[in-house]
N, C-alpha and C. Protein backbone atom coordinates (compact mmCIF):
# COMPACT_ATOMS: atom_id res chain seq x y z
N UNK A 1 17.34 -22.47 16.38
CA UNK A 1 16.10 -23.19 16.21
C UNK A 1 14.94 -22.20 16.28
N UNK A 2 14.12 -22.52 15.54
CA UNK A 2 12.79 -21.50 15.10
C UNK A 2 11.91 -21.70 16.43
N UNK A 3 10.65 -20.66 17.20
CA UNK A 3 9.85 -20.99 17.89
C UNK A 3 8.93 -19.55 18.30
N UNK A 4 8.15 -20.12 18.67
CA UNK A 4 6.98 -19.34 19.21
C UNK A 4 7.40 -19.17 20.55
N UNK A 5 7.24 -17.73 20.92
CA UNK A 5 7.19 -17.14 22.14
C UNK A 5 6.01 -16.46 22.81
N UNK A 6 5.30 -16.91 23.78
CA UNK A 6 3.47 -16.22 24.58
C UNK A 6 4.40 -15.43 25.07
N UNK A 7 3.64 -14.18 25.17
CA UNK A 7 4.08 -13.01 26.50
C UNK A 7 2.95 -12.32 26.36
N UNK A 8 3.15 -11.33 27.14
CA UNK A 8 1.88 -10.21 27.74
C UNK A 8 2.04 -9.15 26.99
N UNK A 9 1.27 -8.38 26.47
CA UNK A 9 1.34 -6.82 26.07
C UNK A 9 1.22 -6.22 26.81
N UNK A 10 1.33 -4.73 26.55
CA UNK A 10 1.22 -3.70 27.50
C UNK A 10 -0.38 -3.55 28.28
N UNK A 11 -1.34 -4.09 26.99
CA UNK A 11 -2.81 -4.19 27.59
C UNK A 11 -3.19 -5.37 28.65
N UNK A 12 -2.30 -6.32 29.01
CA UNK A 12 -2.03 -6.87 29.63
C UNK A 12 -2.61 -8.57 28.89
N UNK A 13 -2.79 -8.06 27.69
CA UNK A 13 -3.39 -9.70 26.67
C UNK A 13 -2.11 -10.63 26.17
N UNK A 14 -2.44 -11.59 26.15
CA UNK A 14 -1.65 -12.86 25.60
C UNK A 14 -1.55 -12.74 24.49
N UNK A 15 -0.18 -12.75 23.73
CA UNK A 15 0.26 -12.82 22.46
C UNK A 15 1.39 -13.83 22.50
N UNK A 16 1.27 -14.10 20.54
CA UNK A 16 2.73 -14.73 20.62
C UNK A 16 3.20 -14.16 19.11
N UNK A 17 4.56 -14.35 18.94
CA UNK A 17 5.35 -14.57 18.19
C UNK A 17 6.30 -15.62 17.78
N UNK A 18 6.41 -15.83 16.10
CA UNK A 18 7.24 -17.28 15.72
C UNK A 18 9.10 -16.47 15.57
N UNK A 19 9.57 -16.51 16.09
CA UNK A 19 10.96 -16.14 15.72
C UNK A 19 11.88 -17.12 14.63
N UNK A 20 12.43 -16.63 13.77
CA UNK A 20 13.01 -17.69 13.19
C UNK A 20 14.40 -18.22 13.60
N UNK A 21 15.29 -19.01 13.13
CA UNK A 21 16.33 -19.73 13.77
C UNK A 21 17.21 -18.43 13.52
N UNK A 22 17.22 -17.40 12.85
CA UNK A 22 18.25 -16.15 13.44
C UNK A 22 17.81 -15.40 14.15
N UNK A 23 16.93 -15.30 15.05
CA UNK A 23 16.09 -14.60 15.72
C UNK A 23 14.90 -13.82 15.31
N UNK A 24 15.12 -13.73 14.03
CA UNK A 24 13.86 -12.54 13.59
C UNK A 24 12.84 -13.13 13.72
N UNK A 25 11.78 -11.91 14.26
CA UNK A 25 10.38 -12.36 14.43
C UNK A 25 9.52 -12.35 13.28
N UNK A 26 9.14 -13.57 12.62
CA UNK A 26 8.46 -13.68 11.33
C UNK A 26 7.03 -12.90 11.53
N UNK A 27 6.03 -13.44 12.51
CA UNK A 27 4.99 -12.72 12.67
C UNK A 27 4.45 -12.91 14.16
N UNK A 28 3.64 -11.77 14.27
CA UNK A 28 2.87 -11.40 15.73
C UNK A 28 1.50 -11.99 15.90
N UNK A 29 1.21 -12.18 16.81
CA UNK A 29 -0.47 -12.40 16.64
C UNK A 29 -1.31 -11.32 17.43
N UNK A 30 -2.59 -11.65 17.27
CA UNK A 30 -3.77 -10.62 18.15
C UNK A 30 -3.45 -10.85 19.24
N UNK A 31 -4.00 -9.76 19.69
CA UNK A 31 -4.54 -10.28 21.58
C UNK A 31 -5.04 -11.08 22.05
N UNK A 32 -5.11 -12.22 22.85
CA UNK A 32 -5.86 -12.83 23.15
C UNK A 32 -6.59 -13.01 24.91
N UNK A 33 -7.53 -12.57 25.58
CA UNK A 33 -7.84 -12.43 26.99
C UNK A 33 -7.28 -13.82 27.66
N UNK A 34 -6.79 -14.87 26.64
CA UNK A 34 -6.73 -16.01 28.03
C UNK A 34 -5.51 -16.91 26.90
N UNK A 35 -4.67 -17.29 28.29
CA UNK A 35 -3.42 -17.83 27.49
C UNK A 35 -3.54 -18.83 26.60
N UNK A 36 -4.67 -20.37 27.47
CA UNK A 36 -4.96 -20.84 26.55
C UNK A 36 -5.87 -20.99 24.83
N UNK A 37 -6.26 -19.58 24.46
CA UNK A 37 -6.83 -19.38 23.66
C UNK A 37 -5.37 -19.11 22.50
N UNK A 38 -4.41 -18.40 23.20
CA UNK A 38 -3.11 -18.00 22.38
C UNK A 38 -2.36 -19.66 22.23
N UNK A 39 -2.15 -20.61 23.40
CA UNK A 39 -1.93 -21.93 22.93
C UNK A 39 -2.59 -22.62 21.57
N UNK A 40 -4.08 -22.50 22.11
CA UNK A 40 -4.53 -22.84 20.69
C UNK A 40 -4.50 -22.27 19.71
N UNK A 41 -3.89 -21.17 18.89
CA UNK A 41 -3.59 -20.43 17.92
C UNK A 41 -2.53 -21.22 17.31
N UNK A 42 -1.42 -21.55 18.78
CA UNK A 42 -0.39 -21.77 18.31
C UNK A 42 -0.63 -23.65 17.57
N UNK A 43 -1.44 -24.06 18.42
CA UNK A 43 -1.24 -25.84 17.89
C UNK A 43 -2.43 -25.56 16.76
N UNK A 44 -2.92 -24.90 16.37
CA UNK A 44 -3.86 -24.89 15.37
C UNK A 44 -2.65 -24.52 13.76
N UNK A 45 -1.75 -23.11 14.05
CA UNK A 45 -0.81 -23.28 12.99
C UNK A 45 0.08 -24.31 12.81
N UNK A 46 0.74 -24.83 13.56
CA UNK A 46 1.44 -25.60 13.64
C UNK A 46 0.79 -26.93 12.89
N UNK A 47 -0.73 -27.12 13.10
CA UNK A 47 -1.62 -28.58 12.45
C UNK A 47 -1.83 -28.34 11.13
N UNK A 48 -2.07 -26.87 10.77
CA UNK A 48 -2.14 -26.49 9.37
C UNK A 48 -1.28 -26.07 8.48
N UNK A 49 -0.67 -25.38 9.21
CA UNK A 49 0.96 -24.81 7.85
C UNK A 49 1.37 -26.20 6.86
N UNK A 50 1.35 -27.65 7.04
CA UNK A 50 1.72 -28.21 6.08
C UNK A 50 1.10 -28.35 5.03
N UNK A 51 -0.18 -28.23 5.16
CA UNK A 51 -1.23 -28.44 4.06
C UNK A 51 -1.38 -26.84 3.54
N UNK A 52 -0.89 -25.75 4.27
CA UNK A 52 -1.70 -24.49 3.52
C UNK A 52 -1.01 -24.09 1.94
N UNK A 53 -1.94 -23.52 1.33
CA UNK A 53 -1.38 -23.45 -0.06
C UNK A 53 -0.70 -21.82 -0.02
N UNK A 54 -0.50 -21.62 -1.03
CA UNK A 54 0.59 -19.66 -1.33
C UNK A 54 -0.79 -19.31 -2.54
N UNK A 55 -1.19 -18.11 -2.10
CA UNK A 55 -1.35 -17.52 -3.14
C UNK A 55 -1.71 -16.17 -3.46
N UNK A 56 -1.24 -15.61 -4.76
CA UNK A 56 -0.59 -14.38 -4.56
C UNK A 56 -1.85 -13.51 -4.95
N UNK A 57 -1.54 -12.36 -4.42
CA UNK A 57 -2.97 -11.34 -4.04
C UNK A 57 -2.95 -10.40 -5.16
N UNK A 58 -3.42 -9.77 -6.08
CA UNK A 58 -3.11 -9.36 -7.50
C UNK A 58 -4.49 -7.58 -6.94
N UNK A 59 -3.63 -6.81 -6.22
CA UNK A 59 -4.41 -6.03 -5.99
C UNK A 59 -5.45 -4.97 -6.84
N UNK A 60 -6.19 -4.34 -7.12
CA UNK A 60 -7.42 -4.09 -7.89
C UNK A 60 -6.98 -2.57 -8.41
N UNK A 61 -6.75 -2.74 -9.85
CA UNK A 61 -6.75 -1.27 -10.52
C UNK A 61 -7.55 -0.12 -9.79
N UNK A 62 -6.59 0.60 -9.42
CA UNK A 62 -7.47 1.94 -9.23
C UNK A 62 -8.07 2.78 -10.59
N UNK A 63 -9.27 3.10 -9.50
CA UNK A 63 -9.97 4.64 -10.61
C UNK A 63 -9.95 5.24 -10.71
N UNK A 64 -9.51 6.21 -11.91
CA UNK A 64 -9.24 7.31 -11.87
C UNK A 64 -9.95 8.13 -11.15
N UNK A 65 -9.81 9.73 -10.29
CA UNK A 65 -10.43 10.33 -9.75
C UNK A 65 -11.76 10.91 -10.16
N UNK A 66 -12.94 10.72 -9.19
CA UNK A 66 -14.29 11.03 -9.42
C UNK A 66 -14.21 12.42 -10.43
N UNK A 67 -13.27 13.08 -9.95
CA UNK A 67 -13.22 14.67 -10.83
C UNK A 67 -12.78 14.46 -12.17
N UNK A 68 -11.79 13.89 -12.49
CA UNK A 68 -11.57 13.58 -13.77
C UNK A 68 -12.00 12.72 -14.49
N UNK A 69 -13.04 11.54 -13.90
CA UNK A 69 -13.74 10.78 -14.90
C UNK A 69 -15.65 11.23 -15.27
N UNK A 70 -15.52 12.52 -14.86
CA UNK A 70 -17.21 13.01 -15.34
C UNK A 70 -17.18 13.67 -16.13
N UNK A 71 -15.79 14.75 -16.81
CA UNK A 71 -15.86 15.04 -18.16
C UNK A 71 -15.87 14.38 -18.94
N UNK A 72 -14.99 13.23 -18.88
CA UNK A 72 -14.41 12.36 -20.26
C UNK A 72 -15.69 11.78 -19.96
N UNK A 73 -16.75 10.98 -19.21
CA UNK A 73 -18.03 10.16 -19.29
C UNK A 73 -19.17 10.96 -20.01
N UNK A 74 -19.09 12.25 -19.85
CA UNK A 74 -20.22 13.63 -20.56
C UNK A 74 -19.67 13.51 -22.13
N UNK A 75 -18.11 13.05 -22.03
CA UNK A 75 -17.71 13.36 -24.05
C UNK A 75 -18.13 11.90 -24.41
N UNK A 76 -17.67 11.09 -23.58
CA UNK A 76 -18.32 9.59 -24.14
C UNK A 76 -19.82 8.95 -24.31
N UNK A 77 -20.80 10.20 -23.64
CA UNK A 77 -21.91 9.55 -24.25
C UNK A 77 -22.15 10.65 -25.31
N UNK A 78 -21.77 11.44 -25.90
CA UNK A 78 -22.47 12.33 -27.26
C UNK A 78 -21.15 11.31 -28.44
N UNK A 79 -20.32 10.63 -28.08
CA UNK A 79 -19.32 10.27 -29.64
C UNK A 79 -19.70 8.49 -29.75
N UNK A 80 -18.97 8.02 -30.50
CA UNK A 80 -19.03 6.39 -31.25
C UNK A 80 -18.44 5.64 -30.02
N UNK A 81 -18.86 4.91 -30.23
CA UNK A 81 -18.17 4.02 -29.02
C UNK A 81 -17.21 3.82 -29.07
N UNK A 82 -16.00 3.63 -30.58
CA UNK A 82 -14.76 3.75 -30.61
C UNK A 82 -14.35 5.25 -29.54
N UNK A 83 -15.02 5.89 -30.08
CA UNK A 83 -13.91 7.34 -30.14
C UNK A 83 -14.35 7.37 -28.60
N UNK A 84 -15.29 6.85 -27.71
CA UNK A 84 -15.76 6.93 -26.19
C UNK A 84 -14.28 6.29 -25.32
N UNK A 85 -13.76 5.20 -26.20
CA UNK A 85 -12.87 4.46 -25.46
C UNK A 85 -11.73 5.40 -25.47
N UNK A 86 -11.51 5.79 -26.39
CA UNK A 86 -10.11 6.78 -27.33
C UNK A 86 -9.71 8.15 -25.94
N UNK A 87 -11.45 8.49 -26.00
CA UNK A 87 -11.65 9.80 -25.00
C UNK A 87 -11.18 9.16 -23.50
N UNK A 88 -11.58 7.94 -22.95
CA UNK A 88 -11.54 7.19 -21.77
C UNK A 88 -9.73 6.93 -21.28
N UNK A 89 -9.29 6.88 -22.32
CA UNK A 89 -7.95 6.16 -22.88
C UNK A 89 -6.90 7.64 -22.16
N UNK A 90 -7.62 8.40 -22.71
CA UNK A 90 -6.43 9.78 -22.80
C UNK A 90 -6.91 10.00 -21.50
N UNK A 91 -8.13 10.55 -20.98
CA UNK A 91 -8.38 10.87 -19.41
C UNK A 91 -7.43 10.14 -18.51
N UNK A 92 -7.56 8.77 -18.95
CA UNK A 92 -6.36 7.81 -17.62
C UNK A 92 -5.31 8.29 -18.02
N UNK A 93 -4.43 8.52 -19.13
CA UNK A 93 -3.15 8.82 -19.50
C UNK A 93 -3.42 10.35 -18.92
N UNK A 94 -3.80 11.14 -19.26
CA UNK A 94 -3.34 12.78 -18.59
C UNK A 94 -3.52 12.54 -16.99
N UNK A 95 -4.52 11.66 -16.52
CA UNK A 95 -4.56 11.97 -15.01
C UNK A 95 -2.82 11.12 -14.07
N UNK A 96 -2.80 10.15 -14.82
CA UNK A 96 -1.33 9.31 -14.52
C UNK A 96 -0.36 10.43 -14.87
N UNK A 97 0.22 10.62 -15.84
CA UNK A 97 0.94 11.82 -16.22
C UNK A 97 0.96 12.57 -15.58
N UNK A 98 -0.21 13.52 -14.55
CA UNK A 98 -0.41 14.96 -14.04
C UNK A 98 0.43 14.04 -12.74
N UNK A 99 0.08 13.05 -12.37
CA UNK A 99 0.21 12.64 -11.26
C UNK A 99 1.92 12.06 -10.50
N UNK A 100 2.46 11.48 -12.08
CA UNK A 100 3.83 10.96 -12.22
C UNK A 100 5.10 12.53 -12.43
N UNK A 101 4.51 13.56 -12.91
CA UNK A 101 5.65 15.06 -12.80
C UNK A 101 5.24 15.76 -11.52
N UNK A 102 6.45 15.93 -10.90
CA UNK A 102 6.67 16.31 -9.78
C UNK A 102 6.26 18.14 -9.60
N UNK A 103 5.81 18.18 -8.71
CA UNK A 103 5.77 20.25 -9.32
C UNK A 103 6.50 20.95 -9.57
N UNK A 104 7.48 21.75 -10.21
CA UNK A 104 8.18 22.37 -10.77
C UNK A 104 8.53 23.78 -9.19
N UNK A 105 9.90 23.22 -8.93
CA UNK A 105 10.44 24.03 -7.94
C UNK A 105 10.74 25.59 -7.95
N UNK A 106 10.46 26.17 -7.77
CA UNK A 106 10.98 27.60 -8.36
C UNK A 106 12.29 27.77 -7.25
N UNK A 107 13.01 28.18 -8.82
CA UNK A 107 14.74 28.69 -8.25
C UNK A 107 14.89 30.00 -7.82
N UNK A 108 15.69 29.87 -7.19
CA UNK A 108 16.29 31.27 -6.24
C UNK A 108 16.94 32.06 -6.78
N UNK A 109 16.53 33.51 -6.98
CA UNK A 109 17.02 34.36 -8.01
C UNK A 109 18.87 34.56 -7.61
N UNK A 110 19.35 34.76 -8.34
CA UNK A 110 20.61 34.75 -8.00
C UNK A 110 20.69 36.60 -7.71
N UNK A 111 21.69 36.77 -6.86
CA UNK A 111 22.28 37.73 -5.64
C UNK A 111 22.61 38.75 -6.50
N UNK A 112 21.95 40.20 -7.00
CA UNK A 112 22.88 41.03 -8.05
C UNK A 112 24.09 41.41 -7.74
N UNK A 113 24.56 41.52 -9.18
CA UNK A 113 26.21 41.81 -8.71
C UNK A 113 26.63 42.93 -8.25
N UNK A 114 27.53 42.78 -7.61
CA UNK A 114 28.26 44.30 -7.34
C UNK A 114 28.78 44.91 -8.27
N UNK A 115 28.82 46.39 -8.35
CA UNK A 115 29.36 47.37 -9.60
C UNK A 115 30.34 47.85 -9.03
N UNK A 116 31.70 47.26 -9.96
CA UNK A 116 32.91 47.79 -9.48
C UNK A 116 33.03 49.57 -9.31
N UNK A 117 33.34 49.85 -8.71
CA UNK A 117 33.66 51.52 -8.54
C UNK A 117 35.03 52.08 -9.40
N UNK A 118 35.18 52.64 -9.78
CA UNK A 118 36.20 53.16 -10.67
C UNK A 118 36.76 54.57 -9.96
């Protein structure tokens, strides 16, 4: 059976955790200075989880690096606005690229051979 467990941290604050019916602990909560503040955490999820909705977090394109987007912005304002995007286009592709090959390991010269003696 699934449940919430209060205990103390090491800072000596009130927490809890929901364990699920195989034991794993789904999630932790904050600290809280007073137990009944961690009670009410707990009857507050418990009143809301049926109504709460899911929804999924669609995290935000990164930008390319400040260093590599002030050349290609210096070629995009002297060309056409096509050819600005074209220039914009390849900067993200070479900086992804530089970023996706790994550095090139240098190998260990191999041991010269021995010269048979005759």
């Amino acid at each position: 059976m699934s449940k919430f467990e209060i205990y103390k941290d090491k800072k000596g604050e009130t927490r809890f955790r929901y364990r699920a019916a195989n034991g794993e602990i789904v999630f932790s909560s904050e600290g809280y200075k007073a137990k009944a503040s961690a009670t009410k955490a707990i009857e507050s999820i418990k009143k809301n989880v049926a109504t709460a909705t899911v929804e999924e977090v669609v995290p935000a394109a990164k930008k390319a690096p400040a260093k590599a987007a002030k050349p290609v912005a210096a070629k995009a304002k002297a060309a056409p606005a096509k050819a600005a995007k074209s220039i914009a286009k390849k900067g993200v592709a070479k900086a992804a690229a530089a970023k996706a090959k790994p550095a090139a390991k240098a190998k260990p010269k191999a041991a010269p051979k021995a010269k048979a003696s005759a």
